[in-house]
N, C-alpha and C. Protein backbone atom coordinates (compact mmCIF):
# COMPACT_ATOMS: atom_id res chain seq x y z
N UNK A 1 13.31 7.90 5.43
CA UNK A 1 12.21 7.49 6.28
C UNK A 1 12.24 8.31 7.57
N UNK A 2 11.07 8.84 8.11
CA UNK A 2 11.26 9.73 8.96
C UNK A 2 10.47 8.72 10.05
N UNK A 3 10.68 10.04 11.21
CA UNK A 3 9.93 8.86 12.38
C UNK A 3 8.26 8.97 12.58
N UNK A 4 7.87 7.68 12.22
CA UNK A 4 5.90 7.76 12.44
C UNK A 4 5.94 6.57 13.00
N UNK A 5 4.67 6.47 13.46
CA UNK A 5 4.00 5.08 12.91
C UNK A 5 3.15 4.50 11.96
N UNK A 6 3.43 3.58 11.21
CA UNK A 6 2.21 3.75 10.18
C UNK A 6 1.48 1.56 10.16
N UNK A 7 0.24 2.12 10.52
CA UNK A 7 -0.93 0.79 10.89
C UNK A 7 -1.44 0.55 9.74
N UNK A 8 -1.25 -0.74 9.49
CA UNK A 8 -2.25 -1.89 8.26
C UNK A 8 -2.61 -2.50 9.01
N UNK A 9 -4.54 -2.58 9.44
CA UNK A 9 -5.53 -3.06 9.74
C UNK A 9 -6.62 -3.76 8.78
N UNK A 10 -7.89 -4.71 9.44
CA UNK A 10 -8.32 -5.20 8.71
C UNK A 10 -8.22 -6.41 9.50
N UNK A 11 -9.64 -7.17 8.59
CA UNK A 11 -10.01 -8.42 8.93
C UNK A 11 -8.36 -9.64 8.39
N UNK A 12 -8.09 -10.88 9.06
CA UNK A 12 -7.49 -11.72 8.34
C UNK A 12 -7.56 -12.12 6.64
N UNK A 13 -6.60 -12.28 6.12
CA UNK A 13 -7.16 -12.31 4.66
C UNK A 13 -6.41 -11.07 3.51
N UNK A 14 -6.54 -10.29 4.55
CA UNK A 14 -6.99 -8.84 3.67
C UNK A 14 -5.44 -8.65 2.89
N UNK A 15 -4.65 -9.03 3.59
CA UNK A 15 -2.82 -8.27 3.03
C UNK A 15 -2.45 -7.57 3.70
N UNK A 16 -2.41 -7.50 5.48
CA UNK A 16 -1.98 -6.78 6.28
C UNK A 16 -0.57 -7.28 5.99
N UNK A 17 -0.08 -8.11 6.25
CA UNK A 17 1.36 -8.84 6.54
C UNK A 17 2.06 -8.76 5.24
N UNK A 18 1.77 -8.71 4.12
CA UNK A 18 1.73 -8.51 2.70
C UNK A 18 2.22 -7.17 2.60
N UNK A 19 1.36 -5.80 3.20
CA UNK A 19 1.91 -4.44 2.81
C UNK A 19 3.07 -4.40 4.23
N UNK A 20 3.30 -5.35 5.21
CA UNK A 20 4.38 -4.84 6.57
C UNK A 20 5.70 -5.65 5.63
N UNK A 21 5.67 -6.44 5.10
CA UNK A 21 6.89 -7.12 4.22
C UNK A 21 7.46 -6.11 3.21
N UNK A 22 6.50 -5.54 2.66
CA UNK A 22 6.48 -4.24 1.91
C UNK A 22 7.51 -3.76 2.22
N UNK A 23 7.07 -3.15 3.41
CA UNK A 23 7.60 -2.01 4.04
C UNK A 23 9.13 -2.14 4.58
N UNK A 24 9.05 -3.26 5.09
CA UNK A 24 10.20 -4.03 5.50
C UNK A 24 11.51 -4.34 4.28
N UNK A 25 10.76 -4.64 2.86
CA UNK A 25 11.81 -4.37 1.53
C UNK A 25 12.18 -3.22 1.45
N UNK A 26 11.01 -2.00 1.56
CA UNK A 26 11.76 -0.55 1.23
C UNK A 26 12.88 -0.28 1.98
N UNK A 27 12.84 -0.34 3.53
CA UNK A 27 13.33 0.31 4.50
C UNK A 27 14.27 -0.47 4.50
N UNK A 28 14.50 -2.12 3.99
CA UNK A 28 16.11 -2.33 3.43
C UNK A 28 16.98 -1.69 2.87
N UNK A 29 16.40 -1.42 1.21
CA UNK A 29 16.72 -0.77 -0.17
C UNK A 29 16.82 0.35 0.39
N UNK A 30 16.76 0.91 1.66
CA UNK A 30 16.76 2.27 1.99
C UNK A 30 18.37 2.19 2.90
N UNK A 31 18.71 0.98 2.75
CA UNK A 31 20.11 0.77 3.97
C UNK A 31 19.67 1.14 5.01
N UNK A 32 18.30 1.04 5.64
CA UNK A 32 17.90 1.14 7.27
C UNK A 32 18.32 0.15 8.01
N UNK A 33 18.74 0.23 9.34
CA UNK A 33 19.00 -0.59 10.12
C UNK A 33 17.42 -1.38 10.74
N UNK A 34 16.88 -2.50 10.32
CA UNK A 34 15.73 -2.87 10.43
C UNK A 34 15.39 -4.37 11.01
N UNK A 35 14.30 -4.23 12.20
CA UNK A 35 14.36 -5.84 12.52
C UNK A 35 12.94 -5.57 12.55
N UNK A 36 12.51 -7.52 12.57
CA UNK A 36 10.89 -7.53 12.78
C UNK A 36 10.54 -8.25 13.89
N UNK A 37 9.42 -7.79 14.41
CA UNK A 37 8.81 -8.51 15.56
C UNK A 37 7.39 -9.22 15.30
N UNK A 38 7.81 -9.96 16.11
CA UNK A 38 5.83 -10.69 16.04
C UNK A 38 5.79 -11.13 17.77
N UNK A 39 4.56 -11.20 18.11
CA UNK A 39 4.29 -12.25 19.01
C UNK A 39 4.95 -13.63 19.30
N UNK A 40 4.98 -13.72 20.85
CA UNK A 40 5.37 -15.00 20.98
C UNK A 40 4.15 -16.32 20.87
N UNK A 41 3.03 -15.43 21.12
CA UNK A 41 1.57 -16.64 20.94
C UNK A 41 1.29 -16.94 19.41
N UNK A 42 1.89 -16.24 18.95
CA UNK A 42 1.71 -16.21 17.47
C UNK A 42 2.92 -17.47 16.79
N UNK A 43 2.96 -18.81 16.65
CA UNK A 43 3.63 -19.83 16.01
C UNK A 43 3.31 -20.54 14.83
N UNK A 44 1.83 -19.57 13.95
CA UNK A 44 1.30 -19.96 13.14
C UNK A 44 2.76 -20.63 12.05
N UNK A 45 3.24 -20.08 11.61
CA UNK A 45 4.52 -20.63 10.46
C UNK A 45 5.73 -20.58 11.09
N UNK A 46 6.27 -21.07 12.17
CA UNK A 46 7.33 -21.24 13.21
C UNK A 46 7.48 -19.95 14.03
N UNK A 47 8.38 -20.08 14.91
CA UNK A 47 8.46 -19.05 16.47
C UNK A 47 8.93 -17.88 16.14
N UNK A 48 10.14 -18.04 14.78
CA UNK A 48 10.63 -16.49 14.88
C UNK A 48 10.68 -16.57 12.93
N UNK A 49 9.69 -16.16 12.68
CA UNK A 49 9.26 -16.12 11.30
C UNK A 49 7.84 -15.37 11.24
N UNK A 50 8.05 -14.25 10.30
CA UNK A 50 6.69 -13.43 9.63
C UNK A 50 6.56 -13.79 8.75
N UNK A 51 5.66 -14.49 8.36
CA UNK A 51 4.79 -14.87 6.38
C UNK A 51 3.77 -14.30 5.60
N UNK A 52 4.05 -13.97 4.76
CA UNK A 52 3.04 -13.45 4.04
C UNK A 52 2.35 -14.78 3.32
N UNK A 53 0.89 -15.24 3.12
CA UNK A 53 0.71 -16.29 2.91
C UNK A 53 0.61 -16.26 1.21
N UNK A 54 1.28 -15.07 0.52
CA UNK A 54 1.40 -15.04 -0.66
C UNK A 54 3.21 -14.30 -1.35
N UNK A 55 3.65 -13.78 -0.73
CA UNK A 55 4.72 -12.99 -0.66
C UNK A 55 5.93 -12.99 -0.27
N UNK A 56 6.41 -14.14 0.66
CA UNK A 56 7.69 -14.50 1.31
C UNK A 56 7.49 -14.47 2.59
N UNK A 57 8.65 -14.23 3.13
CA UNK A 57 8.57 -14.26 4.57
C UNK A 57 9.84 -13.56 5.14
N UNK A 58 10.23 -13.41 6.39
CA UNK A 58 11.24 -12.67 7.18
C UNK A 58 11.77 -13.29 8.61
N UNK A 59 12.89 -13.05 8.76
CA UNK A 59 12.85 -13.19 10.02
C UNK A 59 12.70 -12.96 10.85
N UNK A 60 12.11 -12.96 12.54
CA UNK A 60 11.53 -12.18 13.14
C UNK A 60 12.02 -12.17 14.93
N UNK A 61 11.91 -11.50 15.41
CA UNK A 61 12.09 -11.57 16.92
C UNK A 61 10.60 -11.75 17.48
N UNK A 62 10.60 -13.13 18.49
CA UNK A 62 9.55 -13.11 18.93
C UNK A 62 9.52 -12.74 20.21
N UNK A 63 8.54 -11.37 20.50
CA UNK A 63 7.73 -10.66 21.79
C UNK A 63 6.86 -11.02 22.16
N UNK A 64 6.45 -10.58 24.03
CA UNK A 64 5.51 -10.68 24.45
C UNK A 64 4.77 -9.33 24.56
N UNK A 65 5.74 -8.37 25.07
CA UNK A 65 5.49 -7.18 26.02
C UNK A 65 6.27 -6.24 24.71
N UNK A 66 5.71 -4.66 24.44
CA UNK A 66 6.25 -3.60 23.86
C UNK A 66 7.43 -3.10 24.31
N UNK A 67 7.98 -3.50 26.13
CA UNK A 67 8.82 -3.15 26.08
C UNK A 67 10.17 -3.70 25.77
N UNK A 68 9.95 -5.20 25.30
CA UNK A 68 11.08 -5.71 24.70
C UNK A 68 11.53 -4.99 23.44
N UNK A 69 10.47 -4.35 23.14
CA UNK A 69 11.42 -3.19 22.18
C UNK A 69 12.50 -2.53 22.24
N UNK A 70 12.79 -2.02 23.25
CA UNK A 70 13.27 -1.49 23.74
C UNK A 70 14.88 -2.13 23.44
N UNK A 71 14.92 -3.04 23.61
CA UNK A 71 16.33 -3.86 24.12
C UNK A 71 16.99 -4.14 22.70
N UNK A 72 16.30 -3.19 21.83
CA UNK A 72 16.79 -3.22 20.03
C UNK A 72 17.09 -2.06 19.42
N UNK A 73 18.00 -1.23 19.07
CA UNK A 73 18.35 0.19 18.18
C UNK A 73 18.15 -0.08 17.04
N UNK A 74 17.49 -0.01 16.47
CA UNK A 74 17.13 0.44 14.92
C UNK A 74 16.91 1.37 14.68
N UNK A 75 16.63 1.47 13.44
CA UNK A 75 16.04 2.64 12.41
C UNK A 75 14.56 2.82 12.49
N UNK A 76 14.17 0.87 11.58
CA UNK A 76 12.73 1.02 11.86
C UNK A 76 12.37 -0.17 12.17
N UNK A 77 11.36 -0.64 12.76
CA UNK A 77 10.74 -1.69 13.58
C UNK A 77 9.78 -1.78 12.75
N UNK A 78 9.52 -2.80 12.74
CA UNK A 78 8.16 -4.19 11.56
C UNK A 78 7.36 -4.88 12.40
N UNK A 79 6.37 -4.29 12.96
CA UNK A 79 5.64 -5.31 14.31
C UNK A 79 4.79 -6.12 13.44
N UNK A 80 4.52 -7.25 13.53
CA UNK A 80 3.70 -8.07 13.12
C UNK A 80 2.49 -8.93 14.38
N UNK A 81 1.18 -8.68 14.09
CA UNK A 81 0.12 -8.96 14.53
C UNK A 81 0.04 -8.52 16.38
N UNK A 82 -0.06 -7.09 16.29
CA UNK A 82 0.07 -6.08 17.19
C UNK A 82 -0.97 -6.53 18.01
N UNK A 83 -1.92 -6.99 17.49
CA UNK A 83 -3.01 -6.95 19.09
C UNK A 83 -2.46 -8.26 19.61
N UNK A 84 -1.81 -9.13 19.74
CA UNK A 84 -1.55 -10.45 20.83
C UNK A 84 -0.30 -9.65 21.47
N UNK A 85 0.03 -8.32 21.67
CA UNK A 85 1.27 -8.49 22.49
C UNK A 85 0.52 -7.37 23.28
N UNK A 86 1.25 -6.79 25.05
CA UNK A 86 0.83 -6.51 25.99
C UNK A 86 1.69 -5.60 26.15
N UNK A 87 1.33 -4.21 26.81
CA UNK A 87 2.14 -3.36 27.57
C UNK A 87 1.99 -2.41 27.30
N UNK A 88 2.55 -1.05 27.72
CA UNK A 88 2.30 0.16 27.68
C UNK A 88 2.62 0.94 26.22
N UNK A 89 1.39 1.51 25.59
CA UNK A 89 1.83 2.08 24.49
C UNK A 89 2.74 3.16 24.82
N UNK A 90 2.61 3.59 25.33
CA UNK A 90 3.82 4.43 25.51
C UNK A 90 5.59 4.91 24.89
N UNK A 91 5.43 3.11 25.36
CA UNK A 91 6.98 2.82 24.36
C UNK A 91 7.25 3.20 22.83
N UNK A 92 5.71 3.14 22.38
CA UNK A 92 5.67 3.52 21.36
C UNK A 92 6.49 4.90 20.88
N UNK A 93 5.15 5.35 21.94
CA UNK A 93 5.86 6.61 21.34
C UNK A 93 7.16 7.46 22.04
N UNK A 94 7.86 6.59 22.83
CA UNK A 94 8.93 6.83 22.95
C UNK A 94 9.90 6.88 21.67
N UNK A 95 9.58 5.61 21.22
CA UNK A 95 10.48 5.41 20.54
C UNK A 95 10.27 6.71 19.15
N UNK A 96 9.41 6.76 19.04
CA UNK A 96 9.17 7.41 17.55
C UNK A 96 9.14 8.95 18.27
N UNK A 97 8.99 9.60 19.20
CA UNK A 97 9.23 10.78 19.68
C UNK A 97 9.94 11.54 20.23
N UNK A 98 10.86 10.16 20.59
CA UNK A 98 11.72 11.02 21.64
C UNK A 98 13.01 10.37 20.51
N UNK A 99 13.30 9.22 20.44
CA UNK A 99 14.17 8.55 19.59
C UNK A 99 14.45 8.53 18.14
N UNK A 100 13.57 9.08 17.25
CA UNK A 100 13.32 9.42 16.15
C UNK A 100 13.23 8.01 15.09
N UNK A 101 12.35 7.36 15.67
CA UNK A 101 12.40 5.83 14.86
C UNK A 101 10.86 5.81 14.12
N UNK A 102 11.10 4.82 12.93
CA UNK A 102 9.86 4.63 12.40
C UNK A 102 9.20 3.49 12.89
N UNK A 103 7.93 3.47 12.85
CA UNK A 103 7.27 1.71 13.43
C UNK A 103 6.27 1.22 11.96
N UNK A 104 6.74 0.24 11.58
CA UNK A 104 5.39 0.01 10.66
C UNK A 104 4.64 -1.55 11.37
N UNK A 105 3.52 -1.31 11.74
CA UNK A 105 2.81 -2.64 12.42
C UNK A 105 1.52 -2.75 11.61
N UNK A 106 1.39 -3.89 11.90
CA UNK A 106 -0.05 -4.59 11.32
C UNK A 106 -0.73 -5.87 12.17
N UNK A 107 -1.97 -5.58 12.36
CA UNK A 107 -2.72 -6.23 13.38
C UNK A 107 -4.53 -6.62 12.98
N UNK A 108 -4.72 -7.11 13.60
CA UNK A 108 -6.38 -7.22 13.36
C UNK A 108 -7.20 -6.18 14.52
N UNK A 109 -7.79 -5.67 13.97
CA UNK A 109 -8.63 -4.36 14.78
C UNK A 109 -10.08 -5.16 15.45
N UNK A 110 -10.16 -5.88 14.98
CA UNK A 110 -10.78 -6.64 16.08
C UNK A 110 -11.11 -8.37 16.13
N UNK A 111 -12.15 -8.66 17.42
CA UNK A 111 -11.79 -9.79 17.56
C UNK A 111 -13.15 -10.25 16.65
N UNK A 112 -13.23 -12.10 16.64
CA UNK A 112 -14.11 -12.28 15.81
C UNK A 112 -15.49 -12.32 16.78
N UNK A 113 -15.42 -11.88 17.21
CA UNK A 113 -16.84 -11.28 18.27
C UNK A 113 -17.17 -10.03 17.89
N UNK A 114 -16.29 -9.33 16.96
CA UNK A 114 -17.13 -7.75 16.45
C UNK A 114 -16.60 -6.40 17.57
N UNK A 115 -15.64 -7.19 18.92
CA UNK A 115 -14.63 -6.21 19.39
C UNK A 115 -13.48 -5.51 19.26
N UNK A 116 -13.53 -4.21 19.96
CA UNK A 116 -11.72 -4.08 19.99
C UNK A 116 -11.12 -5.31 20.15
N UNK A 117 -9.39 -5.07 19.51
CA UNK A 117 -8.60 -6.08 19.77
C UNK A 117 -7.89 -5.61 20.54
N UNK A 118 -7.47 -6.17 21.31
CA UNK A 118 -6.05 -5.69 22.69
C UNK A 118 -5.76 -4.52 22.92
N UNK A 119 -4.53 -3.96 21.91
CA UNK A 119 -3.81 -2.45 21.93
C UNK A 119 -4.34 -1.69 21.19
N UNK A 120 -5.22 -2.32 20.25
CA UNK A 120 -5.40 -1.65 18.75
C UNK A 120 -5.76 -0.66 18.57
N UNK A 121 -6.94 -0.28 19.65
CA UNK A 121 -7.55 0.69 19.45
C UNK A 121 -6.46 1.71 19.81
N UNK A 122 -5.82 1.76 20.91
CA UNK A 122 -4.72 2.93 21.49
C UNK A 122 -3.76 2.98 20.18
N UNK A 123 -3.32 1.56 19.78
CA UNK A 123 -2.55 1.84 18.48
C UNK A 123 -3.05 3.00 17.59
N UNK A 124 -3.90 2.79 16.91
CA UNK A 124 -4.52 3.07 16.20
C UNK A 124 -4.91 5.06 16.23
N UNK A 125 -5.12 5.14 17.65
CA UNK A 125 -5.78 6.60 18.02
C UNK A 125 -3.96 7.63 18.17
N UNK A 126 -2.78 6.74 18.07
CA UNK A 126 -1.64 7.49 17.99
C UNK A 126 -0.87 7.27 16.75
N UNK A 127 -1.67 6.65 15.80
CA UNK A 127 -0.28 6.55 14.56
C UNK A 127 -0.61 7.51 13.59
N UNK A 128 0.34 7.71 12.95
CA UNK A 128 0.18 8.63 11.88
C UNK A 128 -0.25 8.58 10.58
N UNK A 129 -0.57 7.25 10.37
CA UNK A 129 -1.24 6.67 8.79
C UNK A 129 -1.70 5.60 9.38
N UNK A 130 -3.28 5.30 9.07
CA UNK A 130 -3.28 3.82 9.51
C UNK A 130 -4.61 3.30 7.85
N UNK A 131 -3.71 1.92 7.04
CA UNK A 131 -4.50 1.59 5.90
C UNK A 131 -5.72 0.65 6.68
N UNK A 132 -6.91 1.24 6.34
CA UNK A 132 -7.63 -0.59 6.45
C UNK A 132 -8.02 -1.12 5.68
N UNK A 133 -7.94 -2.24 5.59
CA UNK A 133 -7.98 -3.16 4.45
C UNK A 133 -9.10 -3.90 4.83
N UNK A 134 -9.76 -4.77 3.44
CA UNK A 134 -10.90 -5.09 3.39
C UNK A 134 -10.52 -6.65 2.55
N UNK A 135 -10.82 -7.63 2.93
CA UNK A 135 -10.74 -8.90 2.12
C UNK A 135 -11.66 -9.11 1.25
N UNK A 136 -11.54 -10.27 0.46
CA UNK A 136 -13.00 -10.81 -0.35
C UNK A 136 -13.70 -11.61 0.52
N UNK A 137 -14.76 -11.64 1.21
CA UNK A 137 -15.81 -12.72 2.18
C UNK A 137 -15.73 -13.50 1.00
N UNK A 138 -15.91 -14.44 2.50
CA UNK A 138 -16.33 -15.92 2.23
C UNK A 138 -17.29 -16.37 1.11
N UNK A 139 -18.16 -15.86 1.59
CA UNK A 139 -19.56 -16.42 1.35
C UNK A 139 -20.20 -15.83 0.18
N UNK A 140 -20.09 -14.34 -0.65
CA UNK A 140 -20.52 -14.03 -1.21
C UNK A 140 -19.43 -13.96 -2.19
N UNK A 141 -18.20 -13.65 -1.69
CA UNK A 141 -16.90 -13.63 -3.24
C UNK A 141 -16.99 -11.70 -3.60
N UNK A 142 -17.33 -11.07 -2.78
CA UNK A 142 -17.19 -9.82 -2.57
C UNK A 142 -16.03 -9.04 -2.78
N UNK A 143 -15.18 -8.10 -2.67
CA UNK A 143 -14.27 -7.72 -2.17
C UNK A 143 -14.86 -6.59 -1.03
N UNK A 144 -15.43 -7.08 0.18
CA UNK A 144 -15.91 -6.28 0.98
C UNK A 144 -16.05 -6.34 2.42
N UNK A 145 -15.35 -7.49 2.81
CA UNK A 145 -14.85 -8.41 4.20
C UNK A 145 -14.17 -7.44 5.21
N UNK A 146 -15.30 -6.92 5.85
CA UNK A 146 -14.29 -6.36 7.17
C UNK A 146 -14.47 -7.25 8.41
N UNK A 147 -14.79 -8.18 8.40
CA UNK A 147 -15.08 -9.25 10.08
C UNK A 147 -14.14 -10.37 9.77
N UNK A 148 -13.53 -10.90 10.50
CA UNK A 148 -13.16 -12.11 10.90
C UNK A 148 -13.78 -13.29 11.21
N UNK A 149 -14.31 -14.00 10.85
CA UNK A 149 -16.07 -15.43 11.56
C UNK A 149 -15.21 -16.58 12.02
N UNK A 150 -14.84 -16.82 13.13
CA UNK A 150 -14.57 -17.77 13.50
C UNK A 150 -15.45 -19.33 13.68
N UNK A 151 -14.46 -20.24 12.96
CA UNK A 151 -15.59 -21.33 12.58
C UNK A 151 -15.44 -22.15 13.31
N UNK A 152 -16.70 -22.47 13.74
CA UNK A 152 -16.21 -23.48 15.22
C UNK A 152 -17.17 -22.90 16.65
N UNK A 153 -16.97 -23.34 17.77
CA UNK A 153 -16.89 -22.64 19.17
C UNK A 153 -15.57 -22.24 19.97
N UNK A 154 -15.62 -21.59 20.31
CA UNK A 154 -14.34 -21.27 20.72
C UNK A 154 -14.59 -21.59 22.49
N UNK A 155 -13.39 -22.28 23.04
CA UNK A 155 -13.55 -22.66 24.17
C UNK A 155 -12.49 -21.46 25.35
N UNK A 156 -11.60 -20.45 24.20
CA UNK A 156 -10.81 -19.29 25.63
C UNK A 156 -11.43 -18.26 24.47
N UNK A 157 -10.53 -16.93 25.46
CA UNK A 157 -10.69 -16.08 24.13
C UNK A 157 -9.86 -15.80 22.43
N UNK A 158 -9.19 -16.23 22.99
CA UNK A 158 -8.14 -16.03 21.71
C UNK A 158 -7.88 -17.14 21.05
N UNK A 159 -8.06 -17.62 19.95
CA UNK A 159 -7.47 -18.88 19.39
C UNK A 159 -6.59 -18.24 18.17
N UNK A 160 -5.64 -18.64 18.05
CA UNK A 160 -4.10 -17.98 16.70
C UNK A 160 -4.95 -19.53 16.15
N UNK A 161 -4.82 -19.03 14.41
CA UNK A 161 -4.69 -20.14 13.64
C UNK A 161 -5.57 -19.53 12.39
N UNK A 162 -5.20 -20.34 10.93
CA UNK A 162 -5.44 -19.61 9.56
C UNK A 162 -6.54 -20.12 9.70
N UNK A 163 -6.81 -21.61 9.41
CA UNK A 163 -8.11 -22.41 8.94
C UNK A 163 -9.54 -22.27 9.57
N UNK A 164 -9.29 -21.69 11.07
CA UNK A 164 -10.58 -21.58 11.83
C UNK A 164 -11.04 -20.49 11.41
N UNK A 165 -10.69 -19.54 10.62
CA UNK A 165 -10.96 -18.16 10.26
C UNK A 165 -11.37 -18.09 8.59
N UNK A 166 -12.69 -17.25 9.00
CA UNK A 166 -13.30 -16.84 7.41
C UNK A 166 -13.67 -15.32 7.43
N UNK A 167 -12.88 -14.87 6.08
CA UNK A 167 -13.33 -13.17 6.08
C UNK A 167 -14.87 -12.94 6.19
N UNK A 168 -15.17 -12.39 6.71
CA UNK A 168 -16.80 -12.15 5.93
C UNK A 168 -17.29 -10.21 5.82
N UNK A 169 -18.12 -10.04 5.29
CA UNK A 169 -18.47 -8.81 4.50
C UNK A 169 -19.69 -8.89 6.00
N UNK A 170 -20.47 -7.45 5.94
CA UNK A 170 -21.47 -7.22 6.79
C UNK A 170 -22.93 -8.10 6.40
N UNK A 171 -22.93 -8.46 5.63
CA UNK A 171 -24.65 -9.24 5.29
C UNK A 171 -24.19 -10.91 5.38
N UNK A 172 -23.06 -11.18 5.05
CA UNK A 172 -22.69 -12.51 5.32
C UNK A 172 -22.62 -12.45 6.63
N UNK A 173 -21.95 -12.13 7.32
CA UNK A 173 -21.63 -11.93 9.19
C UNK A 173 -23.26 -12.05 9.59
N UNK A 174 -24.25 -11.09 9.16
CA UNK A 174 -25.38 -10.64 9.52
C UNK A 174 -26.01 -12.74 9.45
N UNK A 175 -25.95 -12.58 8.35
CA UNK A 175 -26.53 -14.26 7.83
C UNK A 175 -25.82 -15.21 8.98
N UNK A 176 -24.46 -15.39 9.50
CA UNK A 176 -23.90 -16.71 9.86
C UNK A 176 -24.27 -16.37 10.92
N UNK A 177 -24.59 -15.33 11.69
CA UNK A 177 -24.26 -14.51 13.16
C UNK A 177 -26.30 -15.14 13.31
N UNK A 178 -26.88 -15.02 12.68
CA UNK A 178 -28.56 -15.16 12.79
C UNK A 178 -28.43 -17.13 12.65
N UNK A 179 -27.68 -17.58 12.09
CA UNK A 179 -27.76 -19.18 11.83
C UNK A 179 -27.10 -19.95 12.83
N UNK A 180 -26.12 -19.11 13.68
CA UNK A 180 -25.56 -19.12 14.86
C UNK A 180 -26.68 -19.69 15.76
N UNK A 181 -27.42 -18.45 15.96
CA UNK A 181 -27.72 -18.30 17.24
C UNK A 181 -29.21 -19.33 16.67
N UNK A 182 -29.98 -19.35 15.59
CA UNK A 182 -30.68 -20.46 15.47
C UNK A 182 -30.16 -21.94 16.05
N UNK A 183 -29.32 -22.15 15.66
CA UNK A 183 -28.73 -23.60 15.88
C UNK A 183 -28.51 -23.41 17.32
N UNK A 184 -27.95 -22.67 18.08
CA UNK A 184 -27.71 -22.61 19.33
C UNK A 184 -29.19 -23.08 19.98
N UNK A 185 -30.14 -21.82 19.58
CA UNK A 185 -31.63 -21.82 20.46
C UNK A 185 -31.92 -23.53 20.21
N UNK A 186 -32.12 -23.88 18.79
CA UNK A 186 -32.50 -25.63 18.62
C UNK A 186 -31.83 -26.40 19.61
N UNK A 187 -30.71 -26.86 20.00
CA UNK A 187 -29.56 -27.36 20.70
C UNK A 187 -29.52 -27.45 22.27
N UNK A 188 -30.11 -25.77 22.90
CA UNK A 188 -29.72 -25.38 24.17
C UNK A 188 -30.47 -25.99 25.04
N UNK A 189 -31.37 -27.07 24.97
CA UNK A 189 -32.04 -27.76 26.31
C UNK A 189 -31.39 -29.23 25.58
N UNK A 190 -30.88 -29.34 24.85
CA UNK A 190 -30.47 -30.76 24.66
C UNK A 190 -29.31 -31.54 25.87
C-alpha cells in the first residue's frame, strides 16, 4: 500500500462505509499498522464504533478536529464520515506527503439541501481516487440515488441519524422538493 488518499462518496445508503471496512480488511491481511476514525457527533451505533449496516463493524477512535490525527503513527488511517469533522486539510496531506501514509475516508458530499458538505469538497479536490457511489431511491426502486431527502423539518443544520434519511434519484428529489414547497405555500399564513 503506498501513500494516497483514496474517497468513497455518495448519497447515504449507497456502501460508502461498506467499501472503507473493505479497505480496512485489506490493509490488515496486508500486516499494516491500521486504526479507524469517525466523528465524535457521529453516535449513530455507539461512540467508538464504525458499522457497516450490512457488513460488520470496527473499532474506532472518535474525532473532532483532523488534527487529532496526528497523535496516531500508522500505516493507514480509515476516516469514517469525513464531512462532520473540522480543521485544516492540510494534515492531510501532511500525512500522506511528507509521512508516507495511506488515508482511505468516506463521507457524504453533500448536505440534504443539495450542498457542499463541510471538508468534502477540499477532500475531494486533493485525493487521489475518489469512488462515487449511487444508491437505489426511495421512491422509484432505481439504482440511481445521488441526494440524501431528509424527512421531516429540520430545526439546526446538521441532524446525524439513519431513519430521517431517504436516498433519492434526480426526478424523485425534483417530485418531493416541488411537494415540499406546495405544502409549505398551503400552511404558511396558518
Amino acid at each position: 500500500m503506498q501513500n494516497k488518499i483514496v474517497v468513497y462518496t455518495g448519497p447515504m445508503f449507497s456502501g460508502k462505509t461498506t467499501a472503507l471496512l473493505g479497505a480496512y480488511e485489506r490493509a490488515t491481511i496486508a500486516h499494516k499498522k491500521v486504526l479507524a476514525f469517525k466523528p465524535k457527533l457521529d453516535n449513530r451505533f455507539g461512540d467508538n464504533v464504525i458499522k457497516s449496516r450490512k457488513f460488520g463493524e470496527v473499532q474506532a477512535i472518535s474525532i473532532t478536529n483532523l488534527k487529532d490525527l496526528l497523535k496516531y503513527d500508522v500505516d493507514v488511517y480509515i476516516i469514517d464520515e469525513f464531512q462532520f469533522l473540522e480543521g485544516d486539510i492540510n494534515v492531510l496531506l501532511d500525512l500522506v506527503d511528507n509521512k508516507g501514509k495511506t488515508l482511505y475516508v468516506s463521507g457524504l458530499d453533500m448536505t440534504a439541501e443539495r450542498k457542499p458538505f463541510g471538508l468534502m469538497p477540499e477532500l475531494l479536490s486533493i485525493a487521489d481516487s475518489v469512488t462515487k457511489f449511487i444508491a437505489v431511491c426511495h421512491d422509484c426502486d432505481e439504482e440511481k440515488a445521488i441526494y440524501s431527502y431528509y424527512l421531516g423539518k429540520k430545526d439546526t443544520d446538521i441532524v446525524v441519524g439513519n431513519t430521517e434519511y431517504i436516498p433519492l434519484c434526480r426526478s424523485c428529489m425534483k417530485k418531493r422538493l416541488k411537494a415540499d414547497k406546495e405544502h409549505e405555500e398551503k400552511f404558511k399564513d396558518r
